[in-house]
C-alpha atoms as a PDB file:
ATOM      1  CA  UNK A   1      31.109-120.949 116.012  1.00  0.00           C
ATOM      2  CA  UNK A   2      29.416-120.980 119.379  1.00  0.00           C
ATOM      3  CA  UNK A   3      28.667-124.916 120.579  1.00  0.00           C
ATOM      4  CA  UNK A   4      26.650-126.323 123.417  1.00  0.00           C
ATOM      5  CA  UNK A   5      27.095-129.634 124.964  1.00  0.00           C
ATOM      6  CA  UNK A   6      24.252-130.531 127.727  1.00  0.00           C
ATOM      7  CA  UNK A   7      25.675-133.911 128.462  1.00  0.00           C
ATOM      8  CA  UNK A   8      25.702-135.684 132.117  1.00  0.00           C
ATOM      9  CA  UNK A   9      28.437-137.800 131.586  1.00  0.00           C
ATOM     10  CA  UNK A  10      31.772-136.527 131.350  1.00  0.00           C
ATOM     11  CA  UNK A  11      33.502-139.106 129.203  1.00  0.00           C
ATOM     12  CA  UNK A  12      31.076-138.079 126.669  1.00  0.00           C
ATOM     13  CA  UNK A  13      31.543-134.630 127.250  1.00  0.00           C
ATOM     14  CA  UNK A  14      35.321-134.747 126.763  1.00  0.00           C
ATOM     15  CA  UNK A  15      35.193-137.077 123.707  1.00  0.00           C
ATOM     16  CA  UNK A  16      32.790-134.713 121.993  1.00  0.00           C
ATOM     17  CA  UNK A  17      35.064-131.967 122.660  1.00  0.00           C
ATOM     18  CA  UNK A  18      38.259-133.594 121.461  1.00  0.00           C
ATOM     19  CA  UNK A  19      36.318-134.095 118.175  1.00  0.00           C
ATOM     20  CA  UNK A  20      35.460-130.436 118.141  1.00  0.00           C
ATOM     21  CA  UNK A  21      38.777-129.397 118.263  1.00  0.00           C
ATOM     22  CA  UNK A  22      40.176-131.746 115.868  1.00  0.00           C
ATOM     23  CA  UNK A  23      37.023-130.118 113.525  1.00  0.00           C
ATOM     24  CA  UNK A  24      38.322-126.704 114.710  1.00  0.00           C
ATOM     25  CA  UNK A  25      41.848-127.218 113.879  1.00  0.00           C
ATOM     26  CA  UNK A  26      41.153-128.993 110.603  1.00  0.00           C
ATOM     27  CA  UNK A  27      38.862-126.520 109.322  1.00  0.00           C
ATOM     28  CA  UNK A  28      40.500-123.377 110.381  1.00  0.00           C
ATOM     29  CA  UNK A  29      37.085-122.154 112.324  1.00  0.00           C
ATOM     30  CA  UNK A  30      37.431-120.454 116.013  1.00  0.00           C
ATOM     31  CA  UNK A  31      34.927-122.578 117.710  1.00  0.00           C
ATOM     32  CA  UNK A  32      33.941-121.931 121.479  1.00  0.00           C
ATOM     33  CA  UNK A  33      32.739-124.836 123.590  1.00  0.00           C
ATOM     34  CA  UNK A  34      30.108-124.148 126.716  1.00  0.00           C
ATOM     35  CA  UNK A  35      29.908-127.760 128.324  1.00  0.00           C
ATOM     36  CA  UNK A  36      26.550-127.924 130.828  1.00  0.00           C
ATOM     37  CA  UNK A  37      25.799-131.000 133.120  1.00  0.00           C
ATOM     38  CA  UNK A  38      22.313-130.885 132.866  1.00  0.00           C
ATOM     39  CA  UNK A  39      19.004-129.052 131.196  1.00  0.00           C
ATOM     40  CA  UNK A  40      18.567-126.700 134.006  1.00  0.00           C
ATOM     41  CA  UNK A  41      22.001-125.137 133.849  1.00  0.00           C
ATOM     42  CA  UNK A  42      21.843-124.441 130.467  1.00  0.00           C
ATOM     43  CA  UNK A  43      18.660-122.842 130.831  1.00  0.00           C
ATOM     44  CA  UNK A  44      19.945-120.700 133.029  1.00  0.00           C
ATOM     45  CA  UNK A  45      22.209-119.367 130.233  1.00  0.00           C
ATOM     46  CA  UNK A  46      19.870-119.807 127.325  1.00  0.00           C
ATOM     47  CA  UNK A  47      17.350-117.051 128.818  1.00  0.00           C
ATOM     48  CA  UNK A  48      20.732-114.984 129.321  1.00  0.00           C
ATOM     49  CA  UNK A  49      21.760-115.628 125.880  1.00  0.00           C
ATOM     50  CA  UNK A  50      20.288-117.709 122.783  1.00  0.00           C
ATOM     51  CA  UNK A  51      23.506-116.897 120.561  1.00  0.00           C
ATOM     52  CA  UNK A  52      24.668-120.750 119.929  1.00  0.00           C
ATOM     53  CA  UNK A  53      25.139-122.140 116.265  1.00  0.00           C
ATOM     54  CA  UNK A  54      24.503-125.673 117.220  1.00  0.00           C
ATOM     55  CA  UNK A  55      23.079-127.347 120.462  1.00  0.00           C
ATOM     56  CA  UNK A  56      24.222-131.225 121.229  1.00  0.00           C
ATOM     57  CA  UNK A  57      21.772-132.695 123.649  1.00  0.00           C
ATOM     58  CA  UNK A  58      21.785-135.915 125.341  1.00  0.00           C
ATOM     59  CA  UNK A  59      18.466-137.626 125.123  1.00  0.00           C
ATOM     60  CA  UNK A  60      18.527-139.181 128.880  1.00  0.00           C
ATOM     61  CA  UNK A  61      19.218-136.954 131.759  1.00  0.00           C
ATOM     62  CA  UNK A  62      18.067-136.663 135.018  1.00  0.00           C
ATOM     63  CA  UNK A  63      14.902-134.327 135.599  1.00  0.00           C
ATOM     64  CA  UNK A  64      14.711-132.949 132.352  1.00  0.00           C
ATOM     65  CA  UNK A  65      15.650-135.056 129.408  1.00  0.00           C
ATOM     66  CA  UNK A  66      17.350-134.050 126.109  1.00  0.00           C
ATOM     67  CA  UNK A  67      13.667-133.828 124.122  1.00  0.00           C
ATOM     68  CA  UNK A  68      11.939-132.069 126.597  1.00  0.00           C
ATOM     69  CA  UNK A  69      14.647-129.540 126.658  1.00  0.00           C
ATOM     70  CA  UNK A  70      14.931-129.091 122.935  1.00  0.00           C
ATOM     71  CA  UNK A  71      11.046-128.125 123.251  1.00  0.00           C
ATOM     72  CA  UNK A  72      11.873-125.336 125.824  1.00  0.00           C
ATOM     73  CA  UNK A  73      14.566-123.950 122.996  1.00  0.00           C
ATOM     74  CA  UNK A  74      11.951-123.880 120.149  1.00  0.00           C
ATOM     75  CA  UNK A  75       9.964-121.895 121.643  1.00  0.00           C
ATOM     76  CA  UNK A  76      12.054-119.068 121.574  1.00  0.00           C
ATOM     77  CA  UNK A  77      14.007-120.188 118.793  1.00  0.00           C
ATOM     78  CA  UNK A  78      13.473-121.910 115.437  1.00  0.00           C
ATOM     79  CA  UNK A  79      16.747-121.403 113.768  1.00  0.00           C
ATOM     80  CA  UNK A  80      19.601-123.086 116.566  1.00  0.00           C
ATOM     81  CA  UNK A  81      20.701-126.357 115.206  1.00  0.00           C
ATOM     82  CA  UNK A  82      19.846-129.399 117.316  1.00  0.00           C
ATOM     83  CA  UNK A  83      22.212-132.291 117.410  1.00  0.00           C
ATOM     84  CA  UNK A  84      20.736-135.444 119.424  1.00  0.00           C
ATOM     85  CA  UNK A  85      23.690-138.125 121.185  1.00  0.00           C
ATOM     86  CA  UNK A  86      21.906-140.937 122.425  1.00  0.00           C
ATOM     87  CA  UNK A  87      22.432-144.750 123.248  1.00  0.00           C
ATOM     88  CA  UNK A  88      20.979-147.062 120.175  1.00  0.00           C
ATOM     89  CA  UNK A  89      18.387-148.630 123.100  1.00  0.00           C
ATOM     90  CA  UNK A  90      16.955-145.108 123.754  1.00  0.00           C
ATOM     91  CA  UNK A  91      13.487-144.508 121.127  1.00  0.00           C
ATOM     92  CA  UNK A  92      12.447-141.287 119.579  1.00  0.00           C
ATOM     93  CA  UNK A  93       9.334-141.132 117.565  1.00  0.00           C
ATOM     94  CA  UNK A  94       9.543-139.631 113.966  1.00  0.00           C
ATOM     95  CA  UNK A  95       6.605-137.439 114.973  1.00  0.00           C
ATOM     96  CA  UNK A  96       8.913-135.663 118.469  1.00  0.00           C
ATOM     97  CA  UNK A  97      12.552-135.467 115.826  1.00  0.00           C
ATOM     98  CA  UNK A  98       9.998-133.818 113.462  1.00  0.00           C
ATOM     99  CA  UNK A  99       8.516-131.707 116.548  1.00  0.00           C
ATOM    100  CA  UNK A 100      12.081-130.244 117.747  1.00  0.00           C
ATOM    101  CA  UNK A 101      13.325-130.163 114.323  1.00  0.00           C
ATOM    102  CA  UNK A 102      16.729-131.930 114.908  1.00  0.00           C
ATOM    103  CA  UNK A 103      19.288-132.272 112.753  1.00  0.00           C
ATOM    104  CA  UNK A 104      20.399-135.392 112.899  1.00  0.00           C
ATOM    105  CA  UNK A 105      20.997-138.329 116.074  1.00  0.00           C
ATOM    106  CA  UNK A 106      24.282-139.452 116.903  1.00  0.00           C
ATOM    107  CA  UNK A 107      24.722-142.416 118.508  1.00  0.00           C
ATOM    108  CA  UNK A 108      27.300-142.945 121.460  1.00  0.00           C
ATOM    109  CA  UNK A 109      30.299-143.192 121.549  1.00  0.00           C
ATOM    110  CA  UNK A 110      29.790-140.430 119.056  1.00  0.00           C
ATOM    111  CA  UNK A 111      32.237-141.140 115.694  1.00  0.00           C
ATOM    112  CA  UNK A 112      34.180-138.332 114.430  1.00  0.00           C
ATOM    113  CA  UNK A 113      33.348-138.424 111.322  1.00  0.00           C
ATOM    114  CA  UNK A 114      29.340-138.204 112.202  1.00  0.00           C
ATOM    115  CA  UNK A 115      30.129-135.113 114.418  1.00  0.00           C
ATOM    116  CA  UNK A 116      32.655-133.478 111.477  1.00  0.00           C
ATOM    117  CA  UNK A 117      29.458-133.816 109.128  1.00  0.00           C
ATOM    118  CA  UNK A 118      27.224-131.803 111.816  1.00  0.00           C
ATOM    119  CA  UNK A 119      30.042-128.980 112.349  1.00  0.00           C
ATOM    120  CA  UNK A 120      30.116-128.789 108.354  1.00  0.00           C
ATOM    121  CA  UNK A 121      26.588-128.356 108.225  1.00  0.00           C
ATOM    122  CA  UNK A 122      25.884-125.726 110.408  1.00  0.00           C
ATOM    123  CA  UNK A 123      29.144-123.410 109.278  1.00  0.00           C
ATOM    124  CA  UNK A 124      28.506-123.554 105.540  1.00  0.00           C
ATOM    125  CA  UNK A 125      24.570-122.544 106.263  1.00  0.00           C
ATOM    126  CA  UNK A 126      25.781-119.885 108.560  1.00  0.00           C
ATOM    127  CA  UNK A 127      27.925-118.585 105.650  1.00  0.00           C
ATOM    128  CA  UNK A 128      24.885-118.302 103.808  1.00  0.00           C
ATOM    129  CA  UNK A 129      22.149-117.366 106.231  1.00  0.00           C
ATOM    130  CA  UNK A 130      21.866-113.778 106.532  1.00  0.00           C
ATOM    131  CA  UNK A 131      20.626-112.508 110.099  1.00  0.00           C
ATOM    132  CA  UNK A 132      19.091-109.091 111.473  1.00  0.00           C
ATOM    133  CA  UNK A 133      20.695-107.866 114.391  1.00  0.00           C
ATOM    134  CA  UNK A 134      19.252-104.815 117.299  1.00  0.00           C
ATOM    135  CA  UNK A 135      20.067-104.158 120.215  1.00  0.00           C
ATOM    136  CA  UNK A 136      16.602-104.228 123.065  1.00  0.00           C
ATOM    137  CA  UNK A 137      16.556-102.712 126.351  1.00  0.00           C
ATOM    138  CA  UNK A 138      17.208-105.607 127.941  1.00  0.00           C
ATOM    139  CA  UNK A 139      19.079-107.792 125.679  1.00  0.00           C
ATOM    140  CA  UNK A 140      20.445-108.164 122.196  1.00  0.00           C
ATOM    141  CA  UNK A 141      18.507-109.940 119.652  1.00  0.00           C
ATOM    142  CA  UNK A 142      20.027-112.083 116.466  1.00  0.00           C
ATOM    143  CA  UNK A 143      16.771-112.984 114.163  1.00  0.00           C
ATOM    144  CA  UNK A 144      17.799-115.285 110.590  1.00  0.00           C
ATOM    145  CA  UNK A 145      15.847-113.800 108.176  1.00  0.00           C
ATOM    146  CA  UNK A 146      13.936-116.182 107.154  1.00  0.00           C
ATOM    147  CA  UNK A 147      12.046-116.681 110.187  1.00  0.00           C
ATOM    148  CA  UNK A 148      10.759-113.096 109.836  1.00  0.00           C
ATOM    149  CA  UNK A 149       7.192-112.862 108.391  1.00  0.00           C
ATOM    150  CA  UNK A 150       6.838-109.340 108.379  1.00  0.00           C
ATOM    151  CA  UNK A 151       7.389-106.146 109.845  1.00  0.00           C
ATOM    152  CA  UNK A 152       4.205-103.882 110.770  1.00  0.00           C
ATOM    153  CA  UNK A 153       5.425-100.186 111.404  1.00  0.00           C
ATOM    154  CA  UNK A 154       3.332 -98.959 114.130  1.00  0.00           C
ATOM    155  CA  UNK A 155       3.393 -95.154 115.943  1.00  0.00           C
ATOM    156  CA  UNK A 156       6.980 -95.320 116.995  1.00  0.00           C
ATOM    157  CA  UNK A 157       7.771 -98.769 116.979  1.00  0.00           C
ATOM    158  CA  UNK A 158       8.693-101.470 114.316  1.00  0.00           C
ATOM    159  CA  UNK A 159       7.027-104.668 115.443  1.00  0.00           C
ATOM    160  CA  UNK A 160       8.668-107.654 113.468  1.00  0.00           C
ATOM    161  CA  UNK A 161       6.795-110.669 114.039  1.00  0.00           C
ATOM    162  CA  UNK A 162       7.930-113.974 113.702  1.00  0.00           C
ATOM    163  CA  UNK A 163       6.764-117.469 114.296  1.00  0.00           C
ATOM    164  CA  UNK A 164       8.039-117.646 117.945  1.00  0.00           C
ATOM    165  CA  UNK A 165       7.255-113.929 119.017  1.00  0.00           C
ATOM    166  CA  UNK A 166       7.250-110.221 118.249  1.00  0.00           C
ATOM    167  CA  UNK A 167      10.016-108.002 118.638  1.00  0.00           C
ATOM    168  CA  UNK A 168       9.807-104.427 118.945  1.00  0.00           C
ATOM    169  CA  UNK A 169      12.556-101.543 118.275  1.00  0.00           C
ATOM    170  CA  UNK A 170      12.293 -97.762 117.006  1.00  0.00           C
ATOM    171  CA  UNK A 171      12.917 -97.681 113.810  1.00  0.00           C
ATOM    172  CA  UNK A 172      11.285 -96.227 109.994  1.00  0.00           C
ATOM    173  CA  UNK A 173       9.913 -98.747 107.300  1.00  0.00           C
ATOM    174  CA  UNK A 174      13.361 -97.119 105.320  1.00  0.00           C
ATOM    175  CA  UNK A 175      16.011 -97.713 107.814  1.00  0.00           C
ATOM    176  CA  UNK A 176      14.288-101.296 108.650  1.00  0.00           C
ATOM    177  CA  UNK A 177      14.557-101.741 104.617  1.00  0.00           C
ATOM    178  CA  UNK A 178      17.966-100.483 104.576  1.00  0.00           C
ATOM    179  CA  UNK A 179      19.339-102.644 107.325  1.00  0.00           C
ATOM    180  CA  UNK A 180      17.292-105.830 105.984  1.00  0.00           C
ATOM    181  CA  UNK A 181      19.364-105.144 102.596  1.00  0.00           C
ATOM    182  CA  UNK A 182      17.456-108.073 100.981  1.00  0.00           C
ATOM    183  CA  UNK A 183      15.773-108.132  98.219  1.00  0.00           C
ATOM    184  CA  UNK A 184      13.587-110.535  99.473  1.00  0.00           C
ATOM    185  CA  UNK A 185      11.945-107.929 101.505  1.00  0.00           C
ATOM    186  CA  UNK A 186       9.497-105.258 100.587  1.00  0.00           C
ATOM    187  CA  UNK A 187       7.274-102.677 101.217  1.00  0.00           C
ATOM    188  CA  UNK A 188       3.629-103.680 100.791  1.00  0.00           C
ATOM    189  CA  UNK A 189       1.852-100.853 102.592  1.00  0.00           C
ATOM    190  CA  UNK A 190       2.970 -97.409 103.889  1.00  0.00           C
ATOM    191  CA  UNK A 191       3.229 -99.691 107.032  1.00  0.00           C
ATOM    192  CA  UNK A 192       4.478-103.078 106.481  1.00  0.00           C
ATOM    193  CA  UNK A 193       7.472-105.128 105.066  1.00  0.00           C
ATOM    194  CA  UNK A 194       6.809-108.657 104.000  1.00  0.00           C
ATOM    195  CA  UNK A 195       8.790-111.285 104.025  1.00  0.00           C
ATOM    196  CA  UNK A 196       8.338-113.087 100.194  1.00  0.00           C
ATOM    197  CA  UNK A 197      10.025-116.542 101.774  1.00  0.00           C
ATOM    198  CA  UNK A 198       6.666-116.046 103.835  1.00  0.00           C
ATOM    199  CA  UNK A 199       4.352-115.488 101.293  1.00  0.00           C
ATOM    200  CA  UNK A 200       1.791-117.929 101.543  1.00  0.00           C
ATOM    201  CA  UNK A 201      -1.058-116.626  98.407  1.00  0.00           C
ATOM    202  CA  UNK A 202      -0.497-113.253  97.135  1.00  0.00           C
ATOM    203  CA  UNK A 203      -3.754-111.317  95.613  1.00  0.00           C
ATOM    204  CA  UNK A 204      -4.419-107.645  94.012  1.00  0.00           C
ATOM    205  CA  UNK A 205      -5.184-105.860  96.783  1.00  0.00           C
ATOM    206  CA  UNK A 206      -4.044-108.380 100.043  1.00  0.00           C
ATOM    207  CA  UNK A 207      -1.411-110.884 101.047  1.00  0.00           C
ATOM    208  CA  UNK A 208      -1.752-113.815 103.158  1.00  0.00           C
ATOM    209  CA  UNK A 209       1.319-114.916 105.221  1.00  0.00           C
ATOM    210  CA  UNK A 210       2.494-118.367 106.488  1.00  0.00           C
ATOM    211  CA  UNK A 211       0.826-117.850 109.980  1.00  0.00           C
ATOM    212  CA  UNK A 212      -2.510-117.425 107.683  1.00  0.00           C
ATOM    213  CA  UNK A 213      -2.631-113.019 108.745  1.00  0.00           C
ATOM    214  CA  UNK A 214      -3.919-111.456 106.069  1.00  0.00           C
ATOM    215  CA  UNK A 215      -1.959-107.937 105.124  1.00  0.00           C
ATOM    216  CA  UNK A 216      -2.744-104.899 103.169  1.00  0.00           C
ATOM    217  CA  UNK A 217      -1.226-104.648  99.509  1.00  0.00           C
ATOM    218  CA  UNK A 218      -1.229-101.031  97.776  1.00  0.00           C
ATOM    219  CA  UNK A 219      -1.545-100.795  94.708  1.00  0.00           C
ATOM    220  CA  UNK A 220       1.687 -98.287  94.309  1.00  0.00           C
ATOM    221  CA  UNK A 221       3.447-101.853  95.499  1.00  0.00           C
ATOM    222  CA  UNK A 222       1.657-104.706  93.264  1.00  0.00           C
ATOM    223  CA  UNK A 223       3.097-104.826  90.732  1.00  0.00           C
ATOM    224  CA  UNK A 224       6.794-105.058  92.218  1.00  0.00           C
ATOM    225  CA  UNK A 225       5.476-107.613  94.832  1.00  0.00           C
ATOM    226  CA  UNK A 226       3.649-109.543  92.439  1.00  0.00           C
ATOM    227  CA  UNK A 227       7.275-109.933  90.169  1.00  0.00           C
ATOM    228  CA  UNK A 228       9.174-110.400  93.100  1.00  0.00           C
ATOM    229  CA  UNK A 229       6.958-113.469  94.446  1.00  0.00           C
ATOM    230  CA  UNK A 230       7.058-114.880  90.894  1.00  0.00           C
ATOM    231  CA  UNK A 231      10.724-114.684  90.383  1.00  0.00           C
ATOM    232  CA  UNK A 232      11.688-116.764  93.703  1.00  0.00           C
ATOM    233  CA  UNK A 233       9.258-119.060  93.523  1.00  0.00           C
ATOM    234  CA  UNK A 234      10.404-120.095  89.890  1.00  0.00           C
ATOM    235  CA  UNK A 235      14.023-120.345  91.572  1.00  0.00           C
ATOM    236  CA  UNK A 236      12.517-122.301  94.337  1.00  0.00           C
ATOM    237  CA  UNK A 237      11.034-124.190  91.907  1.00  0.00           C
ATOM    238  CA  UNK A 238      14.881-124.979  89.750  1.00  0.00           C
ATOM    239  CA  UNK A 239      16.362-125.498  93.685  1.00  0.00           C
ATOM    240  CA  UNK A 240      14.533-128.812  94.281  1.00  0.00           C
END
């Protein structure tokens, strides 16, 4: 498990690590720490390299603050767990922790069993999560799958678009289906793979996605998307 600390004070940094490796050695998980002193050094690294399981984020630092700094990491990414350590006098609205989706707020000194919760969180949904991984030009990429809303096959290029951003790579609706190996993908159209988690309303001869785009439906695929949209949403339905 790859952990983040952005934390200006160094007592708190140390104490959060201790905890960390008392978590690590309990639980038998490899965990790597990357302690940064402020917002702008981790930056530095985040645009290098977004690969961190979960992100603990002081709220009060100097220049740029802990919630300001969570906003720069949802804009690339959605899926990065975000643990806030704050003093009980600092304030956060509902409407910013719903904003930056964070996990949960920690107050300091952090308690050990608060942080063990966290760490137990974010390993057993990584267990289950299932990611796509391809390699770009410039960097690599790691995308969960559920943040994927489709995949439009265009010329060349794949182009799977999520809520943050589009990602393009070479590859054929096939291999992309292949790769995927989820049966919560499927074709739609000679061109596109959709993303049933996504679906948003499903109709005879169109689909309309969570970001409201409308996409094609053939009707060699209708019938299969139609049963496939049915079945999870009656096991989304038993889940709650």
């Amino acid at each position: 498990m790859k952990i983040a600390i952005c934390e200006d004070e160094g007592a708190a940094t140390k104490r959060l690590s201790d905890i960390i490796r008392a978590w690590e050695k309990e639980k038998g998980v490899f965990a790597e720490i990357f302690p940064y002193i402020n917002a702008e050094k981790f930056l530095d690294d985040w645009n290098e390299n977004e690969d961190y399981d979960i992100i603990f984020l002081d709220i009060k630092m100097d220049k740029m603050d802990g919630m300001d700094l969570a906003r720069r990491i949802r804009r690339t990414n959605l899926d990065v767990a975000i643990v806030f350590v704050t003093n009980i006098k600092e304030f956060v609205t509902a409407m910013e922790s719903y904003e930056v989706t964070a996990m949960r707020f920690l107050d300091k000194p952090v308690k050990k069993e608060k942080v063990f919760l966290c760490l137990d969180k974010v390993n057993q949904n990584g267990k289950n999560k299932k990611y796509f991984l391809f390699d770009d030009p410039e960097k690599k990429f790691r995308i969960a799958h559920e943040d994927i809303i489709y995949i439009k096959k265009s010329s060349n290029n794949a182009n799977i678009v999520t809520a943050i951003g589009t990602y393009s790579l070479r590859r054929t609706v096939a291999q992309l289906l292949e790769e995927l190996d989820d049966e919560l993908f499927i074709q739609s159209h000679k061109s596109y793979i959709i993303n049933i988690r996504r679906i948003k309303f499903l109709y005879n001869d169109q689909i309309i996605m969570s970001n409201g785009v409308r996409l094609p439906l053939s009707k060699s695929f209708v019938i299969e998307a139609q049963k496939r949209f049915v079945d999870y949403s009656i096991r989304k339905d038993r889940e709650k």
